[in-house]
C-alpha atoms as a PDB file:
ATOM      1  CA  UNK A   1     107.989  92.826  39.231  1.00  0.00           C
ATOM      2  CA  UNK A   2     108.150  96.275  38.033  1.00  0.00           C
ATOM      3  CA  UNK A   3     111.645  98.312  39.611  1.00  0.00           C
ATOM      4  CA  UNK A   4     111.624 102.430  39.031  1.00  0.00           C
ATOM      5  CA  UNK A   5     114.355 103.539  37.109  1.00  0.00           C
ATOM      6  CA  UNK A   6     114.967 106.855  35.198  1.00  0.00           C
ATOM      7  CA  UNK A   7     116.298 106.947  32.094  1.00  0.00           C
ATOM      8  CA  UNK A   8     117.461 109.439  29.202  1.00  0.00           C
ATOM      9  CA  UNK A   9     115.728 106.962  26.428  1.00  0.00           C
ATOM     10  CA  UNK A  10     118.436 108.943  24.350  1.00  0.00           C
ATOM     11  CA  UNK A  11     121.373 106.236  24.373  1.00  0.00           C
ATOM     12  CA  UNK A  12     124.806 107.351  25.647  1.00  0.00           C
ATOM     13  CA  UNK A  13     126.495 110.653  24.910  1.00  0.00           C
ATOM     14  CA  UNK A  14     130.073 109.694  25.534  1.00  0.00           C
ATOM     15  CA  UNK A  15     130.881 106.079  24.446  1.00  0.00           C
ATOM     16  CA  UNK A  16     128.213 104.574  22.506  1.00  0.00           C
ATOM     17  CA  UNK A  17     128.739 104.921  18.728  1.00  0.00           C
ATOM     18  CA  UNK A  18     126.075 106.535  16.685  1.00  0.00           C
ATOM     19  CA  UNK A  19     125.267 103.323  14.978  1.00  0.00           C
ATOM     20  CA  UNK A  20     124.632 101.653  18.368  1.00  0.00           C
ATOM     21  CA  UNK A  21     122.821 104.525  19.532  1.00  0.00           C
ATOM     22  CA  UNK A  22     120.669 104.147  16.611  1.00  0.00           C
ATOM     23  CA  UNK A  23     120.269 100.313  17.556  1.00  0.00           C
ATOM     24  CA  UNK A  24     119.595 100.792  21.656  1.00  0.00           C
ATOM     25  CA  UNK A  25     116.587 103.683  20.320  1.00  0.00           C
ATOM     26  CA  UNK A  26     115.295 100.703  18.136  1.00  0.00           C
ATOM     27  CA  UNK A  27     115.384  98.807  20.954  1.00  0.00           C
ATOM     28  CA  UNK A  28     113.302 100.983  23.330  1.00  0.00           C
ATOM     29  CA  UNK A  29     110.466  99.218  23.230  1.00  0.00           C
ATOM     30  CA  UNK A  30     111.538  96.260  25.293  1.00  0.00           C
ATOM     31  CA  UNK A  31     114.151  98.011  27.737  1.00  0.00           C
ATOM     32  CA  UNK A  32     113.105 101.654  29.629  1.00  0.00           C
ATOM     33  CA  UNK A  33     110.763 104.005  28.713  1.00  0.00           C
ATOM     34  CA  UNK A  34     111.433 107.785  29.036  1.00  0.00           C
ATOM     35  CA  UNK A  35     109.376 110.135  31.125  1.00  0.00           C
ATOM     36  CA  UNK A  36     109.993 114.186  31.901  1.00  0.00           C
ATOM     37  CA  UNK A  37     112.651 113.954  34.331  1.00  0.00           C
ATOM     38  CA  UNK A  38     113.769 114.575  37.299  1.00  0.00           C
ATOM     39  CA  UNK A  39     111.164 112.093  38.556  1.00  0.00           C
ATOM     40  CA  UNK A  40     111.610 108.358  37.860  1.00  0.00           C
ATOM     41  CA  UNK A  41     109.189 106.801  36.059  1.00  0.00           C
ATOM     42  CA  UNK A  42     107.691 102.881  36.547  1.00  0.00           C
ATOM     43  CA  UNK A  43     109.238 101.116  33.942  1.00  0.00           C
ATOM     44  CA  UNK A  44     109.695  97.056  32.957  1.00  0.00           C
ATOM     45  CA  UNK A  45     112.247  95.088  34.275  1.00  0.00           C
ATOM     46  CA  UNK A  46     116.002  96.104  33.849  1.00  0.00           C
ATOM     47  CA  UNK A  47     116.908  94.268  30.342  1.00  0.00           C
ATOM     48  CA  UNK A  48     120.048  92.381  30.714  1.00  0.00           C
ATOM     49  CA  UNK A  49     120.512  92.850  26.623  1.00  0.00           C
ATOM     50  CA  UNK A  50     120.454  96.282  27.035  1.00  0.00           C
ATOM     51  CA  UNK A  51     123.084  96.503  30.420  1.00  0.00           C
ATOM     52  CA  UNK A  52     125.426  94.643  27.743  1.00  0.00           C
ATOM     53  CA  UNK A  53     124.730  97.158  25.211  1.00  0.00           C
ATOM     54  CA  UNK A  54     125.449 100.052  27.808  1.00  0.00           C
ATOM     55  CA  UNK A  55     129.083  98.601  28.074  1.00  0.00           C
ATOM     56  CA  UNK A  56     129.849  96.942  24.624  1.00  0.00           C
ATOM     57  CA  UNK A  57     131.485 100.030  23.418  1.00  0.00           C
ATOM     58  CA  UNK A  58     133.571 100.630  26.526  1.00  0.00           C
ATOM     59  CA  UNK A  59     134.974  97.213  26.491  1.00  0.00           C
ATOM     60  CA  UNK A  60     136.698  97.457  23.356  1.00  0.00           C
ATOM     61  CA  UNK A  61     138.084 100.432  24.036  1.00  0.00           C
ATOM     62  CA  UNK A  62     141.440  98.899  24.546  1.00  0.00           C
ATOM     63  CA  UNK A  63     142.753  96.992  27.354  1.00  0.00           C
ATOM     64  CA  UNK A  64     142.373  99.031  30.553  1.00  0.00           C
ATOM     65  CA  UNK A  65     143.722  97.199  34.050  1.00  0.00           C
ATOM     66  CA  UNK A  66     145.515  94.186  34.401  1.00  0.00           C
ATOM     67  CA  UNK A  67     145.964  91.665  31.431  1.00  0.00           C
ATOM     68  CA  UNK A  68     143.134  88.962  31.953  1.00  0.00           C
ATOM     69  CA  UNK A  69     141.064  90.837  34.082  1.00  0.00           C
ATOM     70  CA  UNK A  70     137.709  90.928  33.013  1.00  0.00           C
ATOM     71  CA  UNK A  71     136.499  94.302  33.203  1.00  0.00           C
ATOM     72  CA  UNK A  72     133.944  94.963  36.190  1.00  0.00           C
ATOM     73  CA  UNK A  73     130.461  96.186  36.254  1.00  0.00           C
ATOM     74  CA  UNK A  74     129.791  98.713  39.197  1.00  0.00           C
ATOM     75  CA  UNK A  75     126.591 100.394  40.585  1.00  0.00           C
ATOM     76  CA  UNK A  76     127.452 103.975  42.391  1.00  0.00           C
ATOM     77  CA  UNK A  77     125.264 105.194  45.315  1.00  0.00           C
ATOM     78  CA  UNK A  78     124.456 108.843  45.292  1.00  0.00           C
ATOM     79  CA  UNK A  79     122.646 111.244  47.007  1.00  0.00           C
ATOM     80  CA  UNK A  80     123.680 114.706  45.411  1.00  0.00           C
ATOM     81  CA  UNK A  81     126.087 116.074  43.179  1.00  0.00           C
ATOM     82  CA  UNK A  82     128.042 113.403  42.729  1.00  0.00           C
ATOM     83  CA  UNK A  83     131.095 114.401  42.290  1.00  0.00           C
ATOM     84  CA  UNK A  84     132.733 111.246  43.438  1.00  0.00           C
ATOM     85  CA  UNK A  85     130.780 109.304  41.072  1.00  0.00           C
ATOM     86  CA  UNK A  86     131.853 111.477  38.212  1.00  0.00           C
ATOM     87  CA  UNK A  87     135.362 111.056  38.849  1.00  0.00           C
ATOM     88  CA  UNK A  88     134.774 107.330  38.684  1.00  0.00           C
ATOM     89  CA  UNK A  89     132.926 107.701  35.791  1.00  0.00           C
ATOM     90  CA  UNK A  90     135.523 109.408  33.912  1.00  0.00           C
ATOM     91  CA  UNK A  91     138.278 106.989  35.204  1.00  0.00           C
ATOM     92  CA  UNK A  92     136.525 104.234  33.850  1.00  0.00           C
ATOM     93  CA  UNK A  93     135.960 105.674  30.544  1.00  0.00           C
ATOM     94  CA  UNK A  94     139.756 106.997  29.919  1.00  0.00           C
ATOM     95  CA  UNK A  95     140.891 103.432  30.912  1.00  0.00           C
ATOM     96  CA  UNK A  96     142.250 104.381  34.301  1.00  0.00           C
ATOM     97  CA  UNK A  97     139.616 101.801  36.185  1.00  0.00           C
ATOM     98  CA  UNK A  98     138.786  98.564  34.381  1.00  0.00           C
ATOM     99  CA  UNK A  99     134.988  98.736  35.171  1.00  0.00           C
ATOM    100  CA  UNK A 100     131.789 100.486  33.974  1.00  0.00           C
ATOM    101  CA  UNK A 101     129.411 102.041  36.273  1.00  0.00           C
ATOM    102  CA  UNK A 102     126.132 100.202  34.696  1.00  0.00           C
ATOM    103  CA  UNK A 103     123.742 101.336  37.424  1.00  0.00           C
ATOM    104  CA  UNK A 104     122.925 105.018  39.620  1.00  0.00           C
ATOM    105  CA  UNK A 105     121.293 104.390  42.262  1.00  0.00           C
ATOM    106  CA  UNK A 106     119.853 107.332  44.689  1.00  0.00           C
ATOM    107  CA  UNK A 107     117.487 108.067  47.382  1.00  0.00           C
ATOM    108  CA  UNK A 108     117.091 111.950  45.579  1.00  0.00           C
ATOM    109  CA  UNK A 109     116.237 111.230  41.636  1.00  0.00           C
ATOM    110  CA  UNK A 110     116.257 115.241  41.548  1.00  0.00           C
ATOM    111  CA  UNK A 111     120.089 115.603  42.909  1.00  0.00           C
ATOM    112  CA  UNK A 112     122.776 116.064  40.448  1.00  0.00           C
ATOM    113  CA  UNK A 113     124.690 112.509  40.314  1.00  0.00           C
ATOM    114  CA  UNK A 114     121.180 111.172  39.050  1.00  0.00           C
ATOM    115  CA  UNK A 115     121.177 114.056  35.961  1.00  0.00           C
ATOM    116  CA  UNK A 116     124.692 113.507  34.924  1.00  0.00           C
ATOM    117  CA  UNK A 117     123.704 109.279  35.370  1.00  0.00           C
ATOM    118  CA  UNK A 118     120.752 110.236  33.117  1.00  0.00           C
ATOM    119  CA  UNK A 119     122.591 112.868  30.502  1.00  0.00           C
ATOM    120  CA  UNK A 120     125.317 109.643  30.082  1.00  0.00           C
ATOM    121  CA  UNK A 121     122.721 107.052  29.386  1.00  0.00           C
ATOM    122  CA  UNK A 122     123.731 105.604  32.817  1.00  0.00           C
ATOM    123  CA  UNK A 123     120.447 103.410  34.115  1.00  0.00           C
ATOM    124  CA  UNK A 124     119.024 105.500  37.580  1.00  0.00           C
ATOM    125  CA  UNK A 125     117.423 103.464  40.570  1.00  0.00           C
ATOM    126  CA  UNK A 126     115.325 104.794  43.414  1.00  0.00           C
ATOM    127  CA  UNK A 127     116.085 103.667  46.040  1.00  0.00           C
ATOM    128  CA  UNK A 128     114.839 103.512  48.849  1.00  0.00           C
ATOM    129  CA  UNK A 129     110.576 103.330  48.487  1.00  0.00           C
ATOM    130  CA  UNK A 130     108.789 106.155  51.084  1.00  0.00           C
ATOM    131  CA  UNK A 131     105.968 108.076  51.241  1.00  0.00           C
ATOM    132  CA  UNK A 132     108.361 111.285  50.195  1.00  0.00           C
ATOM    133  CA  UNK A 133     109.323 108.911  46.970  1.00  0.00           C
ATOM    134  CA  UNK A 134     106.958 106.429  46.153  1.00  0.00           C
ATOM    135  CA  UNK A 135     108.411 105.563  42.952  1.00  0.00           C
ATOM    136  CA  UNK A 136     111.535 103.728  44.589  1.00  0.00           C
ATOM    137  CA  UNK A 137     111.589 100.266  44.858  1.00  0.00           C
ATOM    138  CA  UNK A 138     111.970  97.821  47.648  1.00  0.00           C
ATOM    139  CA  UNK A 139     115.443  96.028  48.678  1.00  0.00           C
ATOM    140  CA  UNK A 140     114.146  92.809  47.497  1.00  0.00           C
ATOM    141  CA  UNK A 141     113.617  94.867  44.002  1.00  0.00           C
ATOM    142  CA  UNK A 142     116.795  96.769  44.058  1.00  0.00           C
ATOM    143  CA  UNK A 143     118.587  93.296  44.699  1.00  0.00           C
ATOM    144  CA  UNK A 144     117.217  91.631  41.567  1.00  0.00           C
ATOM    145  CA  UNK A 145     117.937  94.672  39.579  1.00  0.00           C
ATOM    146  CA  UNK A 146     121.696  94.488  40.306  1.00  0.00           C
ATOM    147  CA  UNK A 147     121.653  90.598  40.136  1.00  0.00           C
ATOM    148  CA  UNK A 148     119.727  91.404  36.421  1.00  0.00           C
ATOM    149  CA  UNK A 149     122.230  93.989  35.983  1.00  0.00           C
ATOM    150  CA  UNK A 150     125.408  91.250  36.707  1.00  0.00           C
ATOM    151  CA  UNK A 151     126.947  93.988  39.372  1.00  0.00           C
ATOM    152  CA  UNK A 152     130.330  93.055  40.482  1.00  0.00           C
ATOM    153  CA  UNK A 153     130.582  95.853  43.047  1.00  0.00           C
ATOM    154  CA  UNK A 154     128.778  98.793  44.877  1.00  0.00           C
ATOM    155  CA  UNK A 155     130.259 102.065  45.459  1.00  0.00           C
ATOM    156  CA  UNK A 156     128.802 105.009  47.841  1.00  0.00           C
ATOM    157  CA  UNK A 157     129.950 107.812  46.620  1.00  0.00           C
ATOM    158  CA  UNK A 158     127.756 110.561  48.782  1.00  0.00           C
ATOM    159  CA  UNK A 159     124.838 108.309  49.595  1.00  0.00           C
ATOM    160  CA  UNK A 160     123.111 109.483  53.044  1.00  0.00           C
ATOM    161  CA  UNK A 161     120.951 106.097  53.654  1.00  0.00           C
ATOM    162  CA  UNK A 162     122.339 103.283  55.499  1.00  0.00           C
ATOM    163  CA  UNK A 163     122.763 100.212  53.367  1.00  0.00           C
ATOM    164  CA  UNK A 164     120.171  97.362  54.258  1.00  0.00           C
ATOM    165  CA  UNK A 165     121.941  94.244  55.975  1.00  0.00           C
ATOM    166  CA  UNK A 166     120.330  92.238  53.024  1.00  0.00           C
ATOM    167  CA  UNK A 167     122.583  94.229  50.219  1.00  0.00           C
ATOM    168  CA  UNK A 168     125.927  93.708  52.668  1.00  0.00           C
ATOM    169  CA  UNK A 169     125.120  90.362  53.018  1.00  0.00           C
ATOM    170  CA  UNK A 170     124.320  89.639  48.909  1.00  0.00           C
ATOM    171  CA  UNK A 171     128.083  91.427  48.164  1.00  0.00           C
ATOM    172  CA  UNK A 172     130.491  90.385  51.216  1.00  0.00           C
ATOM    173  CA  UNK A 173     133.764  92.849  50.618  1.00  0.00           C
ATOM    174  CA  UNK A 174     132.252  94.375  47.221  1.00  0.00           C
ATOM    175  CA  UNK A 175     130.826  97.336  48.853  1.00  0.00           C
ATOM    176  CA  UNK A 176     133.032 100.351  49.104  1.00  0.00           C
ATOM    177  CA  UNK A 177     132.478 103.530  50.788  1.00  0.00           C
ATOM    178  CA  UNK A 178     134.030 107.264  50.843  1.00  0.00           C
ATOM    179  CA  UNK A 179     134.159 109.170  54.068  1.00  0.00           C
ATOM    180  CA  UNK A 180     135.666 112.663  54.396  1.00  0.00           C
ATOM    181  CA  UNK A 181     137.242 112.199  57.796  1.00  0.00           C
ATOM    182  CA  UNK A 182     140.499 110.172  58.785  1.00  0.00           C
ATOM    183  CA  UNK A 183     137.757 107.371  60.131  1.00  0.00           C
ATOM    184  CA  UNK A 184     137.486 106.156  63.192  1.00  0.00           C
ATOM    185  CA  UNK A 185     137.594 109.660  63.627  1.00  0.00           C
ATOM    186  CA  UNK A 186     134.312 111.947  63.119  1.00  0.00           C
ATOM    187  CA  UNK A 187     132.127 109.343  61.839  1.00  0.00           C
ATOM    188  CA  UNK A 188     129.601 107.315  62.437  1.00  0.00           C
ATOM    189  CA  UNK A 189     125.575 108.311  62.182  1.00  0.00           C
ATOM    190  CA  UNK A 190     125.298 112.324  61.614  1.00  0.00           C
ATOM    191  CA  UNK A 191     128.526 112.467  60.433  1.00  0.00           C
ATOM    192  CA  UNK A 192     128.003 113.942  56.673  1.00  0.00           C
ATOM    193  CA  UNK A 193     128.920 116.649  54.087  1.00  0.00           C
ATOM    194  CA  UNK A 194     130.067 120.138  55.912  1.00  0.00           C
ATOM    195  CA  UNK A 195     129.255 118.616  59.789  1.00  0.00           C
ATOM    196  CA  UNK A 196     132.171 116.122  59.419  1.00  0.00           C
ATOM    197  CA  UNK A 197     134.457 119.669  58.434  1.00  0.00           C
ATOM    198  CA  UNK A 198     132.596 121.437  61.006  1.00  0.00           C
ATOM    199  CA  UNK A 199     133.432 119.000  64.136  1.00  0.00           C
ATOM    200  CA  UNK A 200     137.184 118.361  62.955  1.00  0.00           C
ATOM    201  CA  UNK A 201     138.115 122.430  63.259  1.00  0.00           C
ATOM    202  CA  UNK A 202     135.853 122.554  66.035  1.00  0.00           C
ATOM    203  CA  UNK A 203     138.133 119.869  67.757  1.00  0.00           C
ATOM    204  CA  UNK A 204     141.526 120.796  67.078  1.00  0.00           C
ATOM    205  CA  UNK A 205     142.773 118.684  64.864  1.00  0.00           C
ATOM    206  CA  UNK A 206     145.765 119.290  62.557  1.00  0.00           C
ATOM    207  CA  UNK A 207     145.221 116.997  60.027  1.00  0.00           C
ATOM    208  CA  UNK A 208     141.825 115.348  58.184  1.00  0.00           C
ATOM    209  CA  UNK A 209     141.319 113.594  54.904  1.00  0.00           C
ATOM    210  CA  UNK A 210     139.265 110.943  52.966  1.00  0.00           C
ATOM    211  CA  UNK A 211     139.060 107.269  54.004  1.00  0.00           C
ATOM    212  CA  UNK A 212     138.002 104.789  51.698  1.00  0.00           C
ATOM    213  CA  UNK A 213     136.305 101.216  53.655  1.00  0.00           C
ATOM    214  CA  UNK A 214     134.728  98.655  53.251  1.00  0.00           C
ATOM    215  CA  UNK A 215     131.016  99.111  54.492  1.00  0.00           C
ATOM    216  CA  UNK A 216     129.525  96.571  57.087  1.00  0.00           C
ATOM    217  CA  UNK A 217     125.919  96.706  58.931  1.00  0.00           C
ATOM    218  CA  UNK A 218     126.763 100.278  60.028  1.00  0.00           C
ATOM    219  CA  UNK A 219     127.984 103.622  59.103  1.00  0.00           C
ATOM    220  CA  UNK A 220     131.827 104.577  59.010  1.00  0.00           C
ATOM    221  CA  UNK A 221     132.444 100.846  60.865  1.00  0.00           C
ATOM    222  CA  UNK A 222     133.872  98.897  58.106  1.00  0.00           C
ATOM    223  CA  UNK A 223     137.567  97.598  57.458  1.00  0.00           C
ATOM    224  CA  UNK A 224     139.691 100.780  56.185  1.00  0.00           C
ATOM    225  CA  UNK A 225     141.216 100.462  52.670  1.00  0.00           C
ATOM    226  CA  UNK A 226     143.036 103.812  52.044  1.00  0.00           C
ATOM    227  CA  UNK A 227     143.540 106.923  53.534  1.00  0.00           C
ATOM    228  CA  UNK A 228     144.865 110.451  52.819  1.00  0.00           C
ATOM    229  CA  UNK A 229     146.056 113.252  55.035  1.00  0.00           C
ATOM    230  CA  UNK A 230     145.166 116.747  54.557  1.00  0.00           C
ATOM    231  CA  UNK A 231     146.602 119.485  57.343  1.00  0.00           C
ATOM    232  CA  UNK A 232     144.259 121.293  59.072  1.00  0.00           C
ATOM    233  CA  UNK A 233     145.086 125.229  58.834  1.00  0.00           C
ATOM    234  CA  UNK A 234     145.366 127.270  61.825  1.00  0.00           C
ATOM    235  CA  UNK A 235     142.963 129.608  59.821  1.00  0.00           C
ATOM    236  CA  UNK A 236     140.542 127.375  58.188  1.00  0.00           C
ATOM    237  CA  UNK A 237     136.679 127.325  57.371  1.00  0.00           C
ATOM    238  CA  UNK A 238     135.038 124.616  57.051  1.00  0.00           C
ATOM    239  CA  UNK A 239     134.289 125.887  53.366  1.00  0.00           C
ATOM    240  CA  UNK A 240     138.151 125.402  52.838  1.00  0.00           C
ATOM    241  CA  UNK A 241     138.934 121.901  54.413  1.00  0.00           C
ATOM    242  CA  UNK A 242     136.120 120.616  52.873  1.00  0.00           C
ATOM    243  CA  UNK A 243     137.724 121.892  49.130  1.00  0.00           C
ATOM    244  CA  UNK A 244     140.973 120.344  50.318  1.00  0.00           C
ATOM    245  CA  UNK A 245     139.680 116.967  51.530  1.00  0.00           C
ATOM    246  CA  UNK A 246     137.534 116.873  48.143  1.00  0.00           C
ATOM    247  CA  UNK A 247     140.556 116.835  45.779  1.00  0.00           C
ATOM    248  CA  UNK A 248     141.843 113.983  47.944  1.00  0.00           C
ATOM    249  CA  UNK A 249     138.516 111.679  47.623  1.00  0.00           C
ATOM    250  CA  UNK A 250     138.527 112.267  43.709  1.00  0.00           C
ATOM    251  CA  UNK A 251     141.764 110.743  44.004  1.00  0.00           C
ATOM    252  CA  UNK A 252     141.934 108.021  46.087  1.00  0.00           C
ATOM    253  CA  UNK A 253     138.630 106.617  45.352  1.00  0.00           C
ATOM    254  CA  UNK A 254     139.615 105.949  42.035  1.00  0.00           C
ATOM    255  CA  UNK A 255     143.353 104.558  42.749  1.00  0.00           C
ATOM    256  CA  UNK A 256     140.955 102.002  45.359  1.00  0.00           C
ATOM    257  CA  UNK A 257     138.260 101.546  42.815  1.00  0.00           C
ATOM    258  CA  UNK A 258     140.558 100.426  40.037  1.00  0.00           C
ATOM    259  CA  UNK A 259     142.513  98.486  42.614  1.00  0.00           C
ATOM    260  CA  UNK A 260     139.088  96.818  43.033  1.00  0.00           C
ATOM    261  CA  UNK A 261     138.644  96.449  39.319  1.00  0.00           C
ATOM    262  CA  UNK A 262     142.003  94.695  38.884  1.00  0.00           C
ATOM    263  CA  UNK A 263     141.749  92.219  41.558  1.00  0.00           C
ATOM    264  CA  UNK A 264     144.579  93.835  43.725  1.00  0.00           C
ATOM    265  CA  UNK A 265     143.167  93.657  47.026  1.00  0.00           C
ATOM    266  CA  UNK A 266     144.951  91.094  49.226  1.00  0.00           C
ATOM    267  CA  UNK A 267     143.221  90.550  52.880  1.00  0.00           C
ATOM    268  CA  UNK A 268     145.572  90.174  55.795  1.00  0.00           C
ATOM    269  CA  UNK A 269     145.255  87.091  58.081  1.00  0.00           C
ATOM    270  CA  UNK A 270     143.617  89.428  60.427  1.00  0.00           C
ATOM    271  CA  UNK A 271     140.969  90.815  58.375  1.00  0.00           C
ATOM    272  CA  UNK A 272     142.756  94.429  57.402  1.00  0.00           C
ATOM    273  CA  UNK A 273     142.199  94.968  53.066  1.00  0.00           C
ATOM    274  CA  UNK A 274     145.237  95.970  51.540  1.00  0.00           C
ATOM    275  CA  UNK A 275     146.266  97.254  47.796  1.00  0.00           C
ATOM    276  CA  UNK A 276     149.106  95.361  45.672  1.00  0.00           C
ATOM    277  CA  UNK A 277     150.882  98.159  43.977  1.00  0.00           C
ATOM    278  CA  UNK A 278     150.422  97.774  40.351  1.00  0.00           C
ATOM    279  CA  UNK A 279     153.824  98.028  39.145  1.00  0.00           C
ATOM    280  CA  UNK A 280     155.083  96.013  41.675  1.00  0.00           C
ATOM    281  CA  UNK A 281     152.898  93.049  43.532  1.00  0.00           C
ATOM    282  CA  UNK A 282     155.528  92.953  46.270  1.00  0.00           C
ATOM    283  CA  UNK A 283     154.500  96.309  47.280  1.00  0.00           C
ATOM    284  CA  UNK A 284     151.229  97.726  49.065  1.00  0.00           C
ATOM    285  CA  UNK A 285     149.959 101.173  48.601  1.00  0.00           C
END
């Protein structure tokens, strides 16, 4: 089985050492093979030698998260710029998240979380396959990729398509989600990018924010995690709450994701995630 991935076939820009760099370009001829991008090329089977290489350097770069807490591997979801994703990204490389993001995976291999996936030696994934973008690959593909890949958890981070009940299923409460909306509130199908801002000042509301949840078999539906509150001005634009909201996301996405990472969400008998602070496991955040 072939899966279609994009990738820089230049090693990693950030992380990776020169010597190892050197090593992974040896190594080409067994792991992916570069095309012109944006478009994702057909390629062999995701290498799991190569996935290790991707994160050798960043896991002795100290010990980030909890003592004893193997560091996690995460795939992000994407279908723009990103922005999300590159606030992860950075998190996990100064230390702030133990993880690595060892997989993109998009629906758009044009959009800009794809290029900065590609310019940091990040593996890309199409995903889904359609007659628009033939060069995806199937769930049943994209599933063995992330098993090949050892994926501990999934993150959305701006990713438009609904996730197949086959993915939920494969990672029960290991798929996270960012939603720009105080959820239940404005979401749900539709419910995206500059609409969600829209329908909030259309309504009335005095305050918004992000939400980060768990994701289930439909959109904006799964258990809540974390939330922030941003006012809603009396004078605002949609352009403007949107800005607002945005700083919030970058922020609580990563305090959730490296809760994730560190193994410091605790489930309530009734189902409702929480995060252990993590300065003081007595107290939830």
């Amino acid at each position: 089985m072939e899966a279609a991935v994009a990738s820089t076939g230049a090693g990693l820009r950030c992380s990776m050492p020169k010597q190892q760099q050197e090593r992974q370009r040896r190594s080409a001829r067994v792991g992916f093979v570069s095309q012109p991008q944006p478009r994702a090329v057909r390629c062999m089977r995701l290498p799991l030698p190569d996935a290790r290489a991707y994160v050798a350097g960043a896991a002795k770069r100290g010990e980030a998260g909890s003592v004893g807490v193997e560091r996690k591997r995460l795939a992000v979801f994407v279908s723009g710029g990103g922005s999300n994703f590159r606030a992860i990204h950075e998190a996990a490389l100064g230390g702030e998240v133990n993880g690595d993001v060892v997989a993109l995976v998009t629906d758009k291999p044009g959009c800009g979380g794809a290029e900065h996936a590609r310019g940091n030696g990040i593996p890309v994934i199409v995903f889904p396959k359609s007659k628009s973008v033939p060069e995806g690959v199937s769930t049943d593909e994209l599933l063995k990729s992330l098993r090949e890949l050892r994926v501990d958890f999934i993150l959305l981070a701006g990713y438009l398509k609904l996730i197949p009940v086959e993915l939920v299923q494969a990672y029960p409460k290991s798929i996270l989600n960012i939603h720009p909306s105080l959820l239940p509130a404005f979401g749900g199908k539709g419910y995206y990018g500059m609409k969600v801002h829209k329908a909030v000042i259309t309504s009335g509301a005095r305050y918004s924010g992000p939400t980060v949840h768990f994701v289930d078999e439909h959109f904006d539906t799964g258990r809540i995690l974390a939330q922030r509150v941003v006012p809603v001005l009396a004078n605002d634009t949609p352009e403007q709450l949107a800005a607002r909201v945005l700083h919030e996301e970058h922020q609580v996405y990563v305090e959730a994701v490296a809760a994730l990472c560190e193994d410091r969400i605790v489930w309530r008998e009734d189902g409702v995630p929480l995060m252990r602070s993590q300065t003081n496991t007595e107290e939830y955040t």
